[in-house]
Protein backbone atom coordinates (compact mmCIF):
# COMPACT_ATOMS: atom_id res chain seq x y z
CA UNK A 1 -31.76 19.41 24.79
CA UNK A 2 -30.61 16.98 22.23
CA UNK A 3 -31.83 19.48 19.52
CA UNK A 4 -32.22 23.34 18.99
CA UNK A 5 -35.32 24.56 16.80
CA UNK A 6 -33.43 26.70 13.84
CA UNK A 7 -35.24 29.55 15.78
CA UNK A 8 -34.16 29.52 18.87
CA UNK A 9 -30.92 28.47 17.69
CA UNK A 10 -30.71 31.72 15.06
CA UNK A 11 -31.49 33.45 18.44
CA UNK A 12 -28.73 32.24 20.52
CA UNK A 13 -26.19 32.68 18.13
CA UNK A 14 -27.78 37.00 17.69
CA UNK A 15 -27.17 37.03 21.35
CA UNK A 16 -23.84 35.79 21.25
CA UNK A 17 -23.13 37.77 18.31
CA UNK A 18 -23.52 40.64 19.78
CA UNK A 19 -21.95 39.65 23.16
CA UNK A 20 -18.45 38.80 21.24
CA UNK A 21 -16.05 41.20 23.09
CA UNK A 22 -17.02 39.41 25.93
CA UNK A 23 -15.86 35.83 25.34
CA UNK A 24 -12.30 34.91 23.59
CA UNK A 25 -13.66 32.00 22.19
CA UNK A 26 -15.89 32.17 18.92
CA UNK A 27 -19.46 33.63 19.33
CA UNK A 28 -21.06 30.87 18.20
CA UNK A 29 -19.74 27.88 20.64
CA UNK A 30 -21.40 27.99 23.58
CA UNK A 31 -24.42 28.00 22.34
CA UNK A 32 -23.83 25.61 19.31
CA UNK A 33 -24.74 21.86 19.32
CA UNK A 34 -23.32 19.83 16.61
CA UNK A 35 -24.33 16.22 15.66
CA UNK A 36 -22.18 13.51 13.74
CA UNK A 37 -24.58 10.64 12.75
CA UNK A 38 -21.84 7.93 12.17
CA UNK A 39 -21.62 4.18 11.64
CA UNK A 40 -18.14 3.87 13.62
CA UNK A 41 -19.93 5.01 16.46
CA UNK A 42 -22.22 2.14 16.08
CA UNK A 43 -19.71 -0.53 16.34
CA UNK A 44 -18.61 -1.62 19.62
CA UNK A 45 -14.95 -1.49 18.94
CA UNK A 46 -14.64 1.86 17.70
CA UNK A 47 -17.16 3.86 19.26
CA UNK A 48 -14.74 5.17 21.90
CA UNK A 49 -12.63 6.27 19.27
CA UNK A 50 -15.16 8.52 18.20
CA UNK A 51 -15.78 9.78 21.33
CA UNK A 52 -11.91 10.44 21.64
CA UNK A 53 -12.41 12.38 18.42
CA UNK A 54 -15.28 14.11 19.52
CA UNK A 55 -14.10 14.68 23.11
CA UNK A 56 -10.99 16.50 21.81
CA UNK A 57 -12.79 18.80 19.75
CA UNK A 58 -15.30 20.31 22.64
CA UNK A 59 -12.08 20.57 24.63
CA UNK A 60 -10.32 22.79 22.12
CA UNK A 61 -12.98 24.42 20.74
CA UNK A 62 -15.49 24.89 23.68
CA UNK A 63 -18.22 23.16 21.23
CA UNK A 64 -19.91 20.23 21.79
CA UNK A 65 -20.63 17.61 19.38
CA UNK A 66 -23.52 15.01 19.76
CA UNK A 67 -22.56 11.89 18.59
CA UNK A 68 -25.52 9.38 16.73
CA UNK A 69 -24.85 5.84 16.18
CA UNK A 70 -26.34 3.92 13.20
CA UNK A 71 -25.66 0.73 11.78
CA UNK A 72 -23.56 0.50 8.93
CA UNK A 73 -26.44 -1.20 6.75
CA UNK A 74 -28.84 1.23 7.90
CA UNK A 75 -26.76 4.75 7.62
CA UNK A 76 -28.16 5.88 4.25
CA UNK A 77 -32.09 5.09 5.27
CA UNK A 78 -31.64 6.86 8.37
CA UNK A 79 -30.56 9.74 6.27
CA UNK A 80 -33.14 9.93 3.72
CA UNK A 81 -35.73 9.73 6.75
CA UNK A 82 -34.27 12.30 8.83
CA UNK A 83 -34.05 14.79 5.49
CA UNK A 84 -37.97 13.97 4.94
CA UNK A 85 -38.72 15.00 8.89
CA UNK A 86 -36.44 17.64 8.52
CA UNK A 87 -34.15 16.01 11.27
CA UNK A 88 -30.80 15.81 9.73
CA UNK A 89 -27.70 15.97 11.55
CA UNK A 90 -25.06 18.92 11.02
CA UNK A 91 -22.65 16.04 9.55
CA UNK A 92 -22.75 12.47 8.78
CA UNK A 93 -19.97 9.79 8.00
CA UNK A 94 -20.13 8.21 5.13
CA UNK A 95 -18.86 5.31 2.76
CA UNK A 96 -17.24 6.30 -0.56
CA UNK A 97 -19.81 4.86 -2.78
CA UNK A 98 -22.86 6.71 -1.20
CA UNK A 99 -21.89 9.56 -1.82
CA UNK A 100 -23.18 10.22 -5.52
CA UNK A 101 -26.91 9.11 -4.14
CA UNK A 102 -26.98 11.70 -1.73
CA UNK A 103 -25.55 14.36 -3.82
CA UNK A 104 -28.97 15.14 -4.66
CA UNK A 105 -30.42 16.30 -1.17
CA UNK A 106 -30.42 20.28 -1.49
CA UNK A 107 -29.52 20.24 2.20
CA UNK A 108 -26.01 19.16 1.72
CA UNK A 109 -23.06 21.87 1.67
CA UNK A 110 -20.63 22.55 -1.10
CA UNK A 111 -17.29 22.27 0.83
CA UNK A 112 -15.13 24.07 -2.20
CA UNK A 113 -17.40 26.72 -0.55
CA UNK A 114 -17.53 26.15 3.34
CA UNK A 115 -13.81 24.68 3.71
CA UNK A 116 -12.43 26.46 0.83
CA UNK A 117 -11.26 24.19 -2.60
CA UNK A 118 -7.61 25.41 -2.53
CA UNK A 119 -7.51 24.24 1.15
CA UNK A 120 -8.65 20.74 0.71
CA UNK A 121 -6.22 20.34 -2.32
CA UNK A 122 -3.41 22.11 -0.89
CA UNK A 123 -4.20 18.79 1.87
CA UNK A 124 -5.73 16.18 0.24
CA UNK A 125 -3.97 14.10 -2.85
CA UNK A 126 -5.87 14.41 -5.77
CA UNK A 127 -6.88 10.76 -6.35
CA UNK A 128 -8.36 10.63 -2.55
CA UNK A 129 -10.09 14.00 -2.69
CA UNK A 130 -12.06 12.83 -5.65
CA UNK A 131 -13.83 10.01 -3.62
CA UNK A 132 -15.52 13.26 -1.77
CA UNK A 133 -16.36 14.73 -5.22
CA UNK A 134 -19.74 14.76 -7.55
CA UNK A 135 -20.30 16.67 -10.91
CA UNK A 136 -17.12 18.47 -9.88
CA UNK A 137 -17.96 19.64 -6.52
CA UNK A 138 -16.39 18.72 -3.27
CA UNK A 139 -19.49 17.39 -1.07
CA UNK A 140 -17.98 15.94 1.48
CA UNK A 141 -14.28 15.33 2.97
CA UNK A 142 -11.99 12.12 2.80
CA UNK A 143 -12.17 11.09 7.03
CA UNK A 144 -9.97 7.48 5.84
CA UNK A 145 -9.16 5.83 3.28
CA UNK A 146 -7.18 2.51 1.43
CA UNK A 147 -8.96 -0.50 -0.30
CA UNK A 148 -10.96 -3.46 -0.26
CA UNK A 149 -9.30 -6.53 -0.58
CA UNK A 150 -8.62 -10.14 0.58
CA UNK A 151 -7.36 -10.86 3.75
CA UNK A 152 -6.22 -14.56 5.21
CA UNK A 153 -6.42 -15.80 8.61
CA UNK A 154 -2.48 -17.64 8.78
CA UNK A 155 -3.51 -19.50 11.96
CA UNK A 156 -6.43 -21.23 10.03
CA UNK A 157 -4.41 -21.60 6.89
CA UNK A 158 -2.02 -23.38 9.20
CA UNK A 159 -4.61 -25.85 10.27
CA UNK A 160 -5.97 -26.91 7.16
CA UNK A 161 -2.28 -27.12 5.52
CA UNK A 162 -2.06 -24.52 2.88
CA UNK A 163 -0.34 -21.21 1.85
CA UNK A 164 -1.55 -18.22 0.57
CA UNK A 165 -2.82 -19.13 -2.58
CA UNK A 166 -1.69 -17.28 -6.18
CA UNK A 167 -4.49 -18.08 -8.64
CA UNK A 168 -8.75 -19.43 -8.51
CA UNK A 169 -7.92 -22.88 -9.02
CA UNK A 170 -5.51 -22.62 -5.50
CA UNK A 171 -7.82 -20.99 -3.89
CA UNK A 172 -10.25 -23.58 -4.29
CA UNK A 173 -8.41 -25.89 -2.91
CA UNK A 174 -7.22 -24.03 -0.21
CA UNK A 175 -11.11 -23.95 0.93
CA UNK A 176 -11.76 -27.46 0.82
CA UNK A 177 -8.50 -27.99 2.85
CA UNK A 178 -10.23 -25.73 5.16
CA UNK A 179 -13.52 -27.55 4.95
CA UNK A 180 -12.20 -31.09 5.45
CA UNK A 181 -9.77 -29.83 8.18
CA UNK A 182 -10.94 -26.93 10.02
CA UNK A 183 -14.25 -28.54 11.59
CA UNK A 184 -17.67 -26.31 11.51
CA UNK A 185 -15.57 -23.15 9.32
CA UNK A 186 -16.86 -21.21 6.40
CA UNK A 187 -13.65 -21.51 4.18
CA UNK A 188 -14.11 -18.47 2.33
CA UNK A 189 -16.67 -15.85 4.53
CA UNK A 190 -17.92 -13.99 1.33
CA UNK A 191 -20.94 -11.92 1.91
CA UNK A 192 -24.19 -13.09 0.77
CA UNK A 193 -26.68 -11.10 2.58
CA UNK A 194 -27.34 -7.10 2.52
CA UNK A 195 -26.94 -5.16 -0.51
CA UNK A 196 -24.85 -2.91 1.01
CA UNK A 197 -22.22 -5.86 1.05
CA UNK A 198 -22.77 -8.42 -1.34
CA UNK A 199 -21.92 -5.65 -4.51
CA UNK A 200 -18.63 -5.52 -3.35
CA UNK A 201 -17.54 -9.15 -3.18
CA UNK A 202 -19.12 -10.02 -6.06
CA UNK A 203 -17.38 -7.06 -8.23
CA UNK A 204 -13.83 -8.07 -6.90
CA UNK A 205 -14.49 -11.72 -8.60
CA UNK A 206 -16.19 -10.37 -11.96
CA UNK A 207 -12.97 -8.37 -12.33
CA UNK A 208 -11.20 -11.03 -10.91
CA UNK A 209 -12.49 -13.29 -14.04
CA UNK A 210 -11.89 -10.38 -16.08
CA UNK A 211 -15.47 -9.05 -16.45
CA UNK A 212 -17.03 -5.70 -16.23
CA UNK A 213 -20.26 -4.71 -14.49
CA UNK A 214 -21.02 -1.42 -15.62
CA UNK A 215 -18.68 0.74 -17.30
CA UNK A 216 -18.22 4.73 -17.14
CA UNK A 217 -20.54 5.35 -19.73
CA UNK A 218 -23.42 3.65 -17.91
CA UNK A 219 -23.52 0.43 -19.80
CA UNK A 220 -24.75 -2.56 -18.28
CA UNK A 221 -21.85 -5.23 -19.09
CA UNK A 222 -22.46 -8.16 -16.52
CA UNK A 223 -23.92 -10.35 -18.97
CA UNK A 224 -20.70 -11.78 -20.38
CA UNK A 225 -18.77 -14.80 -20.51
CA UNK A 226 -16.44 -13.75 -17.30
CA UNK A 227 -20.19 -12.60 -15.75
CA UNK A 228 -21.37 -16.01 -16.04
CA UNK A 229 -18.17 -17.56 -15.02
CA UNK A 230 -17.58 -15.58 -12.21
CA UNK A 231 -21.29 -16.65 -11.02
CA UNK A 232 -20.42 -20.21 -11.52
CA UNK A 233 -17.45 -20.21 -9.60
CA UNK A 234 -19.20 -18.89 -6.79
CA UNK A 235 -22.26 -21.28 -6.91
CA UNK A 236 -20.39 -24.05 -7.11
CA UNK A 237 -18.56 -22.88 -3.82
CA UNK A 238 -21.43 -22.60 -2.18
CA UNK A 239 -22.86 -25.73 -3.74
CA UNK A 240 -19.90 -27.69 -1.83
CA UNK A 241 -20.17 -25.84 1.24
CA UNK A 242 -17.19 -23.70 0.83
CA UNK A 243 -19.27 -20.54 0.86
CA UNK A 244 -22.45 -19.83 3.71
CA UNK A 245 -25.84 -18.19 2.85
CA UNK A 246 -26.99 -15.24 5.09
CA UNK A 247 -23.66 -13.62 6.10
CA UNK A 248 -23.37 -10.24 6.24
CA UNK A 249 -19.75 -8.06 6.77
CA UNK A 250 -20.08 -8.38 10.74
CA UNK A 251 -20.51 -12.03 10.60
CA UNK A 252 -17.57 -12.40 8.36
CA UNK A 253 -15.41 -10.41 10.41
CA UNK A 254 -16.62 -12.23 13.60
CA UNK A 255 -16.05 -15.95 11.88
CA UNK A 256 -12.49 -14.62 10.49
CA UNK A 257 -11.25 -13.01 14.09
CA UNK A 258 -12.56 -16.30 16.10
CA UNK A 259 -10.71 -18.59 13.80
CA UNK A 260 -13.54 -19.90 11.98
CA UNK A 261 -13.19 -18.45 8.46
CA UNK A 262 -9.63 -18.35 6.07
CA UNK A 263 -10.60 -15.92 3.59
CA UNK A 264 -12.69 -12.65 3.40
CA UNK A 265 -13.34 -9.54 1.76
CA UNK A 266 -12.55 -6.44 3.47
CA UNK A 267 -11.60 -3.09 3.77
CA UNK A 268 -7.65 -2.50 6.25
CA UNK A 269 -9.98 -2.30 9.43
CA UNK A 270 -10.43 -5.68 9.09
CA UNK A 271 -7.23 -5.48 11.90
CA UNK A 272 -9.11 -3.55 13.87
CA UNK A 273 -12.44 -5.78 14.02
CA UNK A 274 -9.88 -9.04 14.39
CA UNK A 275 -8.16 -7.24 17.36
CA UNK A 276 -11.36 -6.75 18.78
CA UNK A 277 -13.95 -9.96 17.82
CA UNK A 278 -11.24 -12.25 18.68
CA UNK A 279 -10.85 -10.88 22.67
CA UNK A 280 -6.63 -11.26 22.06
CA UNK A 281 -6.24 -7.10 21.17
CA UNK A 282 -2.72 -6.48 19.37
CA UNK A 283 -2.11 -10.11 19.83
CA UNK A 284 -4.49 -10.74 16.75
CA UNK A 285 -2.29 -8.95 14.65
CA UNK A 286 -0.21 -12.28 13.89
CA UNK A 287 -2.97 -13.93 11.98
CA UNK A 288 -4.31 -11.13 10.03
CA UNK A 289 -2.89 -11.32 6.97
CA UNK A 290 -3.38 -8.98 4.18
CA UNK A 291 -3.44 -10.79 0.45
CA UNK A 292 -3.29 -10.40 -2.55
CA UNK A 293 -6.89 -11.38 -4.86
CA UNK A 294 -6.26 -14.86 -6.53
CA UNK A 295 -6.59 -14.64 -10.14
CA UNK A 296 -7.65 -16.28 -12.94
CA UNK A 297 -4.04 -17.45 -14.64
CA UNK A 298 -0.98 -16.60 -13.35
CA UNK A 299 0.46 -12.85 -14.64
CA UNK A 300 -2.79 -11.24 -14.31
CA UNK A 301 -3.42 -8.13 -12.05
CA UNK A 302 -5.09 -8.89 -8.80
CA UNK A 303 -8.12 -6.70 -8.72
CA UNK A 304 -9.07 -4.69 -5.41
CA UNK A 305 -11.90 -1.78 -4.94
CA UNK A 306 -10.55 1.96 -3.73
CA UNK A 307 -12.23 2.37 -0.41
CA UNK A 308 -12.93 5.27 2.14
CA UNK A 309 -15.09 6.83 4.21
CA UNK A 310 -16.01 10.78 4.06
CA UNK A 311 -18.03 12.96 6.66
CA UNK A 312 -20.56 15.40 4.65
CA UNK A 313 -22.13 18.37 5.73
CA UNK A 314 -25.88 19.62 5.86
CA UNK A 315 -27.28 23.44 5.70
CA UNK A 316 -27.97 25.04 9.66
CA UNK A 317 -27.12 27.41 11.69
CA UNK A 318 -23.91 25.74 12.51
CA UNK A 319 -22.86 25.40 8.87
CA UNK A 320 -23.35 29.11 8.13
CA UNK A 321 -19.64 30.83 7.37
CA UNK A 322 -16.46 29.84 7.23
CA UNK A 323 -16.23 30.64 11.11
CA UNK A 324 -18.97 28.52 11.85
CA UNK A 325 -18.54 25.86 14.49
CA UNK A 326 -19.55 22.83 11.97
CA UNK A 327 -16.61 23.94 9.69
CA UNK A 328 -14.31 24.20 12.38
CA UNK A 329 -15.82 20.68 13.34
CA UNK A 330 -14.63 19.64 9.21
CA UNK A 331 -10.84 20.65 9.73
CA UNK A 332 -10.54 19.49 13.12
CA UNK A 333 -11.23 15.67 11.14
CA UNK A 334 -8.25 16.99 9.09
CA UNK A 335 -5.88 17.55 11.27
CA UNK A 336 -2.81 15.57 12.04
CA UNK A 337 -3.94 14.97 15.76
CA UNK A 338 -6.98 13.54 14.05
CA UNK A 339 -5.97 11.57 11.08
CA UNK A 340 -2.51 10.70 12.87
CA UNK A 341 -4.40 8.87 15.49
CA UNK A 342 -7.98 7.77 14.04
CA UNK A 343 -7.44 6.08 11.04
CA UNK A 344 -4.21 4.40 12.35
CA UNK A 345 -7.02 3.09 15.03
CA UNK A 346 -9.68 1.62 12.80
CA UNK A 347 -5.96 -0.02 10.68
CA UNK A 348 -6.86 2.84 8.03
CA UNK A 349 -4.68 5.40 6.28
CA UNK A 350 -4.80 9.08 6.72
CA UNK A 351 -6.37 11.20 4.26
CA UNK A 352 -4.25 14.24 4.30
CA UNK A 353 -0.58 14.31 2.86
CA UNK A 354 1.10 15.51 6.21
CA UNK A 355 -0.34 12.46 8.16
CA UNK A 356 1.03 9.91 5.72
CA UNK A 357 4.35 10.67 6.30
CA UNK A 358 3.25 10.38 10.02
CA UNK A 359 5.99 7.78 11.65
CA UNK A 360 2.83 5.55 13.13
CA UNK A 361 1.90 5.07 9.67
CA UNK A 362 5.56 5.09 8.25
CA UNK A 363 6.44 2.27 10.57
CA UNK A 364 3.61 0.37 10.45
CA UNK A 365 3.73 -3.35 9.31
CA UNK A 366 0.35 -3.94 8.56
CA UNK A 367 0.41 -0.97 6.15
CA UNK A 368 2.63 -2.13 3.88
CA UNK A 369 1.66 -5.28 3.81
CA UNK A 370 -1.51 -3.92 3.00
CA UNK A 371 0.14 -1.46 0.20
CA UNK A 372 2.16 -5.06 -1.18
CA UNK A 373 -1.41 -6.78 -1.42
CA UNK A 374 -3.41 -4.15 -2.75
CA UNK A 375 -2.75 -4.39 -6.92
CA UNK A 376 -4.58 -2.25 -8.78
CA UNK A 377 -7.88 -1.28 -6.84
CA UNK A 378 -10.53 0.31 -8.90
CA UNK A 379 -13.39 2.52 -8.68
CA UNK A 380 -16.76 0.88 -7.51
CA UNK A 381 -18.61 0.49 -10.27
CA UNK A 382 -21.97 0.59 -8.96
CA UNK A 383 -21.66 3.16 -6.25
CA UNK A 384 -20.62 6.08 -8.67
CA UNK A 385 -24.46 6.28 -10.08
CA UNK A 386 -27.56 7.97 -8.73
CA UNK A 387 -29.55 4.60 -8.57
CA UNK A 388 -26.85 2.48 -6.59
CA UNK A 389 -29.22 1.61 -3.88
CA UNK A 390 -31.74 0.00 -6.88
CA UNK A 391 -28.78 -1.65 -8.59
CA UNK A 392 -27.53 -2.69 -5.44
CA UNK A 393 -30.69 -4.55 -4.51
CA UNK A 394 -30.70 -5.73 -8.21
CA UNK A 395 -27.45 -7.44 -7.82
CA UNK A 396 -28.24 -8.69 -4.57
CA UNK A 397 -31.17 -10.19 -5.61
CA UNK A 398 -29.78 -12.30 -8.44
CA UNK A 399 -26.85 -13.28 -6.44
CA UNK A 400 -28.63 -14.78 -3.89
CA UNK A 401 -31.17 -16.14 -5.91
CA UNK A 402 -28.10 -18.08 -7.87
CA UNK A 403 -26.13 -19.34 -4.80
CA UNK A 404 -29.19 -20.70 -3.15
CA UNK A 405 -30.16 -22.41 -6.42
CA UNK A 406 -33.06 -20.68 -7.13
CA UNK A 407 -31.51 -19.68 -10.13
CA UNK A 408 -29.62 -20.76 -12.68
CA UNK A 409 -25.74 -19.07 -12.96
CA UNK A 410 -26.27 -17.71 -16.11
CA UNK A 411 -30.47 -17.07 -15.77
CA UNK A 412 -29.30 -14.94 -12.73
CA UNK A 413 -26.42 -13.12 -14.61
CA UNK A 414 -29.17 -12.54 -17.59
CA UNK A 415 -31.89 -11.34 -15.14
CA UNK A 416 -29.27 -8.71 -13.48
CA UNK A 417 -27.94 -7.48 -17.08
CA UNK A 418 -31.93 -6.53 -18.12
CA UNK A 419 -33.28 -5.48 -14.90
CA UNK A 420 -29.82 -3.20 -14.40
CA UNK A 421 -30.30 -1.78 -17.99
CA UNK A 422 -34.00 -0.43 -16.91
CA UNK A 423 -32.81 0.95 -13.78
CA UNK A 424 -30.03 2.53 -15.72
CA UNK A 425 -32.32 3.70 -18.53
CA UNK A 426 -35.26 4.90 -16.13
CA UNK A 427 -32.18 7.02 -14.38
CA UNK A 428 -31.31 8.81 -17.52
């Protein structure tokens, strides 16, 4: 059975209570059934890396763990449904930025609590455990974590006749080099479809033109002159068929790993996605190449978003104690078998402090060219607040309504700023 009732699950784990003496494993295992509802899972590359993960665990433990693909896209839907039916699953892996939505289920655990705080800081550097943390409770644990940034395929580059461009202005023509050279290629594979995606591509250019979307007070600041300019910039790339409508982050990864993009916006799996999309494995490696953001004028910072993804906890049966199963489930993702070998696998960095100075991450090219191209990434400024889904779609909305001309640059950048300012006053 995919699925114990609480009942008859609070009834197996009585029984085995009381038959303890009798096994020298925990109580609790053979009777428990965990479930991870993750998005890795999902995706064809990486799903037998979870299963490696998961695997591992039932063979140490003696517990089984049900693994539950969903989509990426879909992840924080499927959540909301399964907590109205009831149905949720003992943990879920998240991204960073959804986090502060679905701090506000009363089914999700307070890790200070379950995993201990002291514990997870003793672990976990400060600046990565905070991805995991709302109103000053840990609600979830750091699984990986880097940034998201621009990354260059060299092999298409190569083609078209560039180098890695410094500022906008190169960049620009770096794409039409690709256009005019690289036949039936998206120059530049920025998302425009899905509000999951779209908010982060278009945040990395505001900042990039030295803008603001909202700040930390909750002000709505889009509407300004590096708003309107960074709109611009990226209707008139789509406007001279630089840019593609109706792209989401798998079709960008799939144009950049089959040589048919030069530029996109990810997060360090990108390597991962290449290695697999393009059917060469490792061999991909030589044309993904981690860069820095272009930039306005020389001497300014390249801009790039702090990125992660957590796994959080929801109240059951196998949840219940520090002993419990599902906690044992929690630390097992924080170990250095775990983060030594997972995030390494998706081209991610460990989480904990012991598995950074792991010699697979130590020694790993990629990472440091990764570290070298990074800049100064900053916190997502939309997926901090309550209402990030709404503002998401809000953004969305407008964006797409400007690149597909159905909208004026600055009409679009003026419709975001009011309709984000009543989504951010009907919040609170």
């Amino acid at each position: 059975m995919v699925h114990l009732t609480r009942r008859r699950f609070g009834g197996l784990v009585a029984g085995s209570m009381l038959a303890g003496a009798l096994s020298a494993r925990p109580a609790f295992s053979q009777a428990a059934n965990l479930s991870f509802m993750s998005f890795s899972f999902a995706e064809d590359p990486n799903r037998p890396l979870v299963q490696k993960v998961l695997d591992d665990f039932k063979a140490q433990s003696g517990v089984g763990v049900e693994a539950i693909g969903s989509a990426w896209g879909d992840m924080q839907k499927n959540l909301l449904l399964r907590q109205r039916s009831k149905t949720l699953p003992t943990t879920a892996q998240l991204s960073e930025r959804w986090l502060p939505a679905l701090a506000t289920l009363p089914e999700i655990v307070d890790l200070d609590q379950a995993v201990g705080r002291a514990k997870l800081e003793a672990a976990i550097d400060p600046s990565v455990l905070a991805m995991a943390q709302v109103g000053g409770k840990t609600l979830a644990i750091p699984l990986i974590t880097g940034s998201i940034g621009m990354l260059a395929n060299k092999e298409v580059l190569e083609k078209a006749g560039v180098g890695v461009p410094k500022t906008l202005s190169e960049f620009r023509a770096a794409l039409v080099a690709i256009r005019d050279k690289v036949p039936n290629s998206v120059p530049f594979a920025f998302a425009t479809k899905n509000p999951n995606s779209i908010p982060l591509d278009f945040m990395i250019m505001v900042w990039t033109h030295g803008g603001r979307i909202i700040d930390e007070s909750g002000k709505v600041l889009v509407n300004s002159e590096a708003g309107r300019a960074a709109m611009a910039f990226l209707a008139g790339l789509m406007k001279d068929r630089l840019m593609a409508p109706e792209l989401d982050r798998p079709d960008s990864r799939r144009l950049f790993a089959q040589g048919a993009s030069g530029f996109y916006i990810d997060a360090p799996q990108a390597r991962s996605f290449a290695r697999s999309f393009s059917g060469r494995g490792e061999a991909a490696d030589a044309f993904v190449l981690p860069v820095t953001t272009p930039v306005l004028k020389a001497g300014d910072t390249p801009r790039s978003i702090q990125w992660g993804h957590l796994v959080c906890a929801f109240k059951g049966p196998g949840m219940d104690g520090a002993d419990a199963p599902g906690v044992k489930w929690l630390n097992h993702l924080l170990s250095d078998a775990v983060q030594g070998s997972f995030p390494p696998a998706l081209s991610a960095l460990p989480v904990t402090r012991s598995a950074q100075k792991l010699p697979i991450v130590q020694n790993d090219a990629f990472f440091k060219a990764w570290a070298a191209a990074t800049g100064v990434p900053l916190t997502n400024e939309i997926g901090i607040w309550s209402n990030a889904p709404e503002l998401s779609t809000i953004l969305s909305e407008e964006v797409q309504a400007a690149l597909l001309g159905q909208k004026a640059p600055d009409a679009a950048i003026a419709s975001m700023q009011t309709r984000m300012e009543a989504s951010m006053a009907k919040r609170g």
